[in-house]
Protein backbone atom coordinates (compact mmCIF):
# COMPACT_ATOMS: atom_id res chain seq x y z
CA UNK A 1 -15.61 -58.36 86.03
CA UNK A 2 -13.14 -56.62 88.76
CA UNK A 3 -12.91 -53.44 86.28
CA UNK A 4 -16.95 -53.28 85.88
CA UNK A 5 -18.10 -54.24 89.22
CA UNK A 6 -14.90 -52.17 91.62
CA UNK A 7 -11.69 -53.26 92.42
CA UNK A 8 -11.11 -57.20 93.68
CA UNK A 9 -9.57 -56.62 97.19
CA UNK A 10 -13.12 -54.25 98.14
CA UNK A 11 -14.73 -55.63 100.71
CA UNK A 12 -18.01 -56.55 101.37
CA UNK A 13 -20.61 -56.48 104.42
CA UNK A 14 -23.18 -58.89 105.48
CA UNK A 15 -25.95 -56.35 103.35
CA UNK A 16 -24.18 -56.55 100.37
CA UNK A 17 -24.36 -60.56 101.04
CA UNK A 18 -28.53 -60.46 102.09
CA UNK A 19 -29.18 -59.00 98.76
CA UNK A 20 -27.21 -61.11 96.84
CA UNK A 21 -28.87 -64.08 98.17
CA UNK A 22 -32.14 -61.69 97.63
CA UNK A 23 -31.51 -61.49 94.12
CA UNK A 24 -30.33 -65.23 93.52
CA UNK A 25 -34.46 -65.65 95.40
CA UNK A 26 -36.23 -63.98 92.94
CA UNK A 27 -33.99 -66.20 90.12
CA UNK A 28 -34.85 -69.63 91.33
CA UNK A 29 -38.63 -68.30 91.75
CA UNK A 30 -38.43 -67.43 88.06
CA UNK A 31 -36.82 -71.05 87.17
CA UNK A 32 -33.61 -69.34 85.62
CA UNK A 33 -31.62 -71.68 88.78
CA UNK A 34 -32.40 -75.20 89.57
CA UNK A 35 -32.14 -76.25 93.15
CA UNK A 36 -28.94 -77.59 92.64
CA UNK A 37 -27.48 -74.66 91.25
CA UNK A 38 -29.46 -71.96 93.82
CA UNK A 39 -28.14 -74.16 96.81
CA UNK A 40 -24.57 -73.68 95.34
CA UNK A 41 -24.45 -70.03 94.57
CA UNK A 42 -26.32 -69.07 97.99
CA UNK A 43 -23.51 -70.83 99.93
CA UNK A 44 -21.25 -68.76 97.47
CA UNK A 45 -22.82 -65.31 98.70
CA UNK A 46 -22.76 -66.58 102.23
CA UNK A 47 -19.05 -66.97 102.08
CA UNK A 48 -18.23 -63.92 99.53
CA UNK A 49 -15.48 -61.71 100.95
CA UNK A 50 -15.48 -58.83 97.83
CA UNK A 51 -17.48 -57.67 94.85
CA UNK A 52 -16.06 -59.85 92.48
CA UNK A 53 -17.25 -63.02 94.29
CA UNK A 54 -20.68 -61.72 94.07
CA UNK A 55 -20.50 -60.30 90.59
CA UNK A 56 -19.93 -64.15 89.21
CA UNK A 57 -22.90 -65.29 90.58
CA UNK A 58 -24.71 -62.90 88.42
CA UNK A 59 -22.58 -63.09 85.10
CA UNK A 60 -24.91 -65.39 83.21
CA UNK A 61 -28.08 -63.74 84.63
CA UNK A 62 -30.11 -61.24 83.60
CA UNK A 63 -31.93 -58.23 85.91
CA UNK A 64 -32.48 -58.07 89.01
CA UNK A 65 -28.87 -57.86 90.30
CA UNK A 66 -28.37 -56.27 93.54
CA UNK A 67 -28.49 -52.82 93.84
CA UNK A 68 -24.44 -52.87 94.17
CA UNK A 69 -23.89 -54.16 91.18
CA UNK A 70 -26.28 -52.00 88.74
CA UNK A 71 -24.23 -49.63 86.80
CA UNK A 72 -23.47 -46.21 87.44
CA UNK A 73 -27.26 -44.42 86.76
CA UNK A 74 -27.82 -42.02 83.83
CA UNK A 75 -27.33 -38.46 85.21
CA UNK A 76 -30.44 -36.56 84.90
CA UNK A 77 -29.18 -34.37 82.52
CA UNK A 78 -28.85 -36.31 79.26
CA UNK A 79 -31.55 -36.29 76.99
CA UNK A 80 -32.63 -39.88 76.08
CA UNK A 81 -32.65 -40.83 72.35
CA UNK A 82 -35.77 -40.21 70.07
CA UNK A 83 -37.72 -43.53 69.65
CA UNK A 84 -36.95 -45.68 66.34
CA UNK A 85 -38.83 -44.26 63.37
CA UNK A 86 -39.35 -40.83 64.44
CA UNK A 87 -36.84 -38.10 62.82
CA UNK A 88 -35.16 -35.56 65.30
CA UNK A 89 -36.77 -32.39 65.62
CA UNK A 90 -34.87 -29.61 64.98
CA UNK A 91 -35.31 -26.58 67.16
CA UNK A 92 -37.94 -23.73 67.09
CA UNK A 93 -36.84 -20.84 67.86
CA UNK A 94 -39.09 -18.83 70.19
CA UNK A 95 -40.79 -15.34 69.66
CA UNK A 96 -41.87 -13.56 73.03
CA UNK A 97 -44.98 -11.86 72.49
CA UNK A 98 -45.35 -8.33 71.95
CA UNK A 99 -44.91 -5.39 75.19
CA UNK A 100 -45.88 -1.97 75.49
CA UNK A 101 -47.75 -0.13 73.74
CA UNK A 102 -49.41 -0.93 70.20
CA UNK A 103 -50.74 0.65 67.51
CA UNK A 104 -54.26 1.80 67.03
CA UNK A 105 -56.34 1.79 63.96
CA UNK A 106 -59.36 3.84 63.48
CA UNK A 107 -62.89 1.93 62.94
CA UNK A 108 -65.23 3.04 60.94
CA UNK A 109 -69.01 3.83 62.53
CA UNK A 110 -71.89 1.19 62.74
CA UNK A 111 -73.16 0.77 58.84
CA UNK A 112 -70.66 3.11 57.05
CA UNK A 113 -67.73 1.52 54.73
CA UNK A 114 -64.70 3.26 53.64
CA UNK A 115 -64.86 3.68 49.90
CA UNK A 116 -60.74 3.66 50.25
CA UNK A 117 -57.81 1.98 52.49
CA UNK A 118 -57.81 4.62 55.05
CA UNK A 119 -60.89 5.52 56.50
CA UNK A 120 -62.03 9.36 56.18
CA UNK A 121 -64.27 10.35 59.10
CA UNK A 122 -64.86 13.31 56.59
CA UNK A 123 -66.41 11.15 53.82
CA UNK A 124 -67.24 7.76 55.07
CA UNK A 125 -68.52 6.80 51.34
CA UNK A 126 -65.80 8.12 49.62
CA UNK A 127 -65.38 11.15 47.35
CA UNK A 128 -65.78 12.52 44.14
CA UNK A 129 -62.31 11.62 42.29
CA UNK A 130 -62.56 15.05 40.04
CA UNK A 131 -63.90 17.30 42.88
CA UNK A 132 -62.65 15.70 46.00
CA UNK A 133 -66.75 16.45 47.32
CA UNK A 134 -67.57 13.84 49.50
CA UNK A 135 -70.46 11.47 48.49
CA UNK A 136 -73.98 11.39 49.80
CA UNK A 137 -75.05 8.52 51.73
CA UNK A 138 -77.84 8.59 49.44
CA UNK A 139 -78.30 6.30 46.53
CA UNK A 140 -78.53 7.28 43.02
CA UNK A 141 -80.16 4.15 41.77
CA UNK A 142 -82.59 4.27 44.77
CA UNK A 143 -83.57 7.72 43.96
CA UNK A 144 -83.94 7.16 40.23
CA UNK A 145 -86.05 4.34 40.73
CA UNK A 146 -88.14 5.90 42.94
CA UNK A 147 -88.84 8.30 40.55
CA UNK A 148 -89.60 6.28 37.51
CA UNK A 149 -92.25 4.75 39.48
CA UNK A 150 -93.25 7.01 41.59
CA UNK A 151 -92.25 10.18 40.32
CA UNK A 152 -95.80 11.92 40.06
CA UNK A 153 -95.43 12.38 43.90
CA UNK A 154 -91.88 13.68 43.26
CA UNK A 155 -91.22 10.42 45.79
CA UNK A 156 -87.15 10.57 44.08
CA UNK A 157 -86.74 14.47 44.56
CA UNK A 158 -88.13 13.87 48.37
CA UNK A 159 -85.45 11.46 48.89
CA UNK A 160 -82.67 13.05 47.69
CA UNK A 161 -83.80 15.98 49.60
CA UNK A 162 -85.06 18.16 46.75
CA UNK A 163 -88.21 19.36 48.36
CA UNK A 164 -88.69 22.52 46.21
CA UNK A 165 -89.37 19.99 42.54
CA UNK A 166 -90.69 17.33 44.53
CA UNK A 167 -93.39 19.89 45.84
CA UNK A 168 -93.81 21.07 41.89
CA UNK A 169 -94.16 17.45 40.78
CA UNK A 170 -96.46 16.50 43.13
CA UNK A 171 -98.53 19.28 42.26
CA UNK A 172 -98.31 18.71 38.66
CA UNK A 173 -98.91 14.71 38.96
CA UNK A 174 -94.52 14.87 37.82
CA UNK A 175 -95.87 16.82 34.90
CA UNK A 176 -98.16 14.61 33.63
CA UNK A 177 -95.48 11.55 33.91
CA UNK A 178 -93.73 13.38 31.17
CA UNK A 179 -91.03 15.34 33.68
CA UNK A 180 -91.20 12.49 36.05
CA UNK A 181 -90.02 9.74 33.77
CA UNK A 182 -87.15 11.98 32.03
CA UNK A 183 -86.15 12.94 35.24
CA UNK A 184 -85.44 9.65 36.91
CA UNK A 185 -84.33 8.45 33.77
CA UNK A 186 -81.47 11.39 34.04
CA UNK A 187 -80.76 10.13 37.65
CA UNK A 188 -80.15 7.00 37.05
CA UNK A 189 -77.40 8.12 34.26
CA UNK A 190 -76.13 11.15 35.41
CA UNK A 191 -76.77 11.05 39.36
CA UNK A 192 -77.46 14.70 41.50
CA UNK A 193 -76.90 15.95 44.44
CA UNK A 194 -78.85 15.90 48.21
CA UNK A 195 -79.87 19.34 49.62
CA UNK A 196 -76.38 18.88 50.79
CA UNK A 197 -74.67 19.47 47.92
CA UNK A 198 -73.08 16.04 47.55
CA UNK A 199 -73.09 13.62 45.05
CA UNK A 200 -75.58 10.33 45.16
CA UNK A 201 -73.27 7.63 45.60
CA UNK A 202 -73.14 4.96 42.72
């Protein structure tokens, strides 16, 4: 006990002694003493000259001790042990977000889509893969349709912006159906052009 509690010549005061007696309190208030054995170790404390004395009062006893004789405290340093049954976590290593200046990537106008990867403000539908012309926003299946079933007005060529034949077909009820129906028919296979010069998109 001398090498855990201090040396056996060091001294002790009358407040080492007051929570000694303190302690042994709290024992016989918890039944761990009978009144036989309180009375004895009190008169013990009273009369304890060093840290040893009081330190056998306590040997057989578990917490509270006085303050004197808890053991040196943890320093605030350590890291305590994970609890039982969870595994150690190993460290993350940590990625500071991004600074300065980052890169910018072009968006493409309300209702247009990029045919391709990068975005062409030249040809927001695309172009031609054998001429390079850009495509129409104009469809080729809307215009064909329109003039299968409406082609007596020339309803297609008035779409697609082909007011001269439209004009004729409307005058000549799409010749008589006849030019109408091969025409939109031709549309829907082969496509046209607007009044642009660009190719109905697919």
């Amino acid at each position: 006990m001398s090498e855990a509690f201090g040396p056996e010549q060091q001294r002790i005061g009358n407040q080492q002694r007051e929570e000694a007696i303190t302690a042994l309190n709290d024992h016989f208030a918890m039944a761990r003493l009978d009144i036989g054995e309180y009375q004895e170790r009190v008169n013990r404390a009273s009369g304890a000259q060093s840290y040893v004395e009081l330190a056998e009062l306590f040997r057989d006893l578990p917490q509270p001790h006085p303050p004197f004789l808890a053991p040196p405290s943890v320093p605030f340093t350590a890291v305590p042990p994970p609890p039982p049954g969870y595994p150690p976590q190993p460290n993350q290593p940590y990625y500071p977000p991004p600074t300065g200046p980052q890169p910018q990537y072009a968006v493409p106008p309300p209702g247009m889509v990029p045919h391709s990867v990068g975005y062409d403000p030249g040809a927001p539908w695309g172009r031609d893969p054998y001429t390079g012309v850009p495509y129409s926003e104009k469809s080729k299946i809307a215009a064909g349709l329109l003039q299968l079933f409406l082609g007596n007005f020339g309803i297609g060529r008035f779409y697609m912006g082909d007011t001269g034949i439209a004009v004729a077909q409307l005058l000549t009820c799409g010749g008589c159906g006849i030019w109408s129906l091969i025409d939109g028919v031709l549309i829907l296979i082969n496509g046209g052009t607007d009044a642009e010069g660009r190719p109905l998109k697919g």
